[in-house]
Protein backbone atom coordinates (compact mmCIF):
# COMPACT_ATOMS: atom_id res chain seq x y z
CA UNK A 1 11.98 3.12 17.51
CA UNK A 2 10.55 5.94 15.37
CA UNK A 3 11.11 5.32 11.63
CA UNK A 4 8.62 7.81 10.16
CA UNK A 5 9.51 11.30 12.22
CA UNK A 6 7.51 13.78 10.14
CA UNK A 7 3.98 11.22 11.27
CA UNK A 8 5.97 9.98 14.87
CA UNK A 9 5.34 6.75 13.63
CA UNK A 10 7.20 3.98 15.24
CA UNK A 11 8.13 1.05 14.58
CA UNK A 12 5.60 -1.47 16.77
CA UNK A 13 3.48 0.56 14.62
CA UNK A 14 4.44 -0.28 11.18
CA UNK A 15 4.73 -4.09 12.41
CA UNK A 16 1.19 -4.08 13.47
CA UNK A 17 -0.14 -2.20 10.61
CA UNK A 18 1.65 -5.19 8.13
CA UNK A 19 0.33 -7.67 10.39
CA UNK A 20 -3.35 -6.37 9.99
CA UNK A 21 -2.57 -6.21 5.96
CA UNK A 22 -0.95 -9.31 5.78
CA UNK A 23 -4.73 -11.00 6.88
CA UNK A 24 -6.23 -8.85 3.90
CA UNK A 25 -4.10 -9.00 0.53
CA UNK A 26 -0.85 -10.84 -0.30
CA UNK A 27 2.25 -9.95 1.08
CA UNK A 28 3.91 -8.53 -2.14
CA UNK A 29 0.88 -6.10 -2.78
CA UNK A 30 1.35 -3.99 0.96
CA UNK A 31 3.33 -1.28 0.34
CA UNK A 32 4.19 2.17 2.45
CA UNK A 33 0.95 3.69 1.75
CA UNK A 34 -0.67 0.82 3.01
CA UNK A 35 1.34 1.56 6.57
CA UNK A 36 0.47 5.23 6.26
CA UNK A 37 -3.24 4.70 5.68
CA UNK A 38 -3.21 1.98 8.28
CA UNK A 39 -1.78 4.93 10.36
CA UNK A 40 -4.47 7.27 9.09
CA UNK A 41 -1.77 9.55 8.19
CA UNK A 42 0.23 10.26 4.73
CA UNK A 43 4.12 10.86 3.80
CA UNK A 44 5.51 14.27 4.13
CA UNK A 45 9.21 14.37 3.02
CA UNK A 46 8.86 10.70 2.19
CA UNK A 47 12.43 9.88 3.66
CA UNK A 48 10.91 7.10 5.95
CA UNK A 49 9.94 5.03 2.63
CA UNK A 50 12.63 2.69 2.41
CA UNK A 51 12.86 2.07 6.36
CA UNK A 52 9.07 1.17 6.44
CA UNK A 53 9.55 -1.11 3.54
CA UNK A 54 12.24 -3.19 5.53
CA UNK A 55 10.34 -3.99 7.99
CA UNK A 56 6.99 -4.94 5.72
CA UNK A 57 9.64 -7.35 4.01
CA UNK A 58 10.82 -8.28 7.91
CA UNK A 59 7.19 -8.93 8.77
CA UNK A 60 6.69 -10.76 5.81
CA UNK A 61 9.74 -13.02 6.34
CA UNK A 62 9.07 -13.46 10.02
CA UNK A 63 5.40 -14.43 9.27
CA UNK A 64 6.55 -16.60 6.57
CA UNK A 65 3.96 -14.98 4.27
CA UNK A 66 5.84 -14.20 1.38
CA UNK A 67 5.53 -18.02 0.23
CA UNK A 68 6.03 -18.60 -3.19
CA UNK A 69 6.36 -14.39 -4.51
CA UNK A 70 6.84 -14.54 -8.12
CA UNK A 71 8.53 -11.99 -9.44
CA UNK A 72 7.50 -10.12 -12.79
CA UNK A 73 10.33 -11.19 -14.80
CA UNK A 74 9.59 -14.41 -13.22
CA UNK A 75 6.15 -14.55 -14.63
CA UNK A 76 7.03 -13.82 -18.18
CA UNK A 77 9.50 -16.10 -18.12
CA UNK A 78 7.66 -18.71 -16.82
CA UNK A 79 6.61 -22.08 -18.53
CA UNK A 80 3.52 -22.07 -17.62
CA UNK A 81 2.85 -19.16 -19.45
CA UNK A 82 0.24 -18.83 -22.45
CA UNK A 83 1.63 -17.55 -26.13
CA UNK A 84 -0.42 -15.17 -27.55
């Protein structure tokens, strides 16, 4: 299925370009432009975003990569956390 039109970017694509990220950085750093420079291409109108980013997070869950994702609020609140 095509999810970015403006790039014909499809969704097989996207899947594979996670994948190939996924072996590189942690899942909670690969974003859209990740996909798009994976691609070798760039967002035009930039309406695709929020479809691509489903399916990282799909990937992600699929893959069962996303392990233990702490969340920002998560960190400050965390115990484990140094006072300054």
């Amino acid at each position: 299925m095509i999810i970015c039109h403006c790039n014909v970017i499809d969704s097989d694509q996207i899947r594979s370009a996670v994948r190939q990220a996924l072996g590189e950085m942690p899942a909670h750093a690969i974003t859209p432009a990740h996909v798009y420079a994976r691609c070798e291409t760039a967002p035009n109108c930039g309406g695709c975003q929020l479809m691509i980013r489903h399916v990282i997070d799909s990937v992600v869950a699929e893959t069962g990569a996303g392990g233990n994702v702490v969340t920002p609020n998560q960190a400050v609140n965390s115990p484990l956390r140094e006072s300054a």
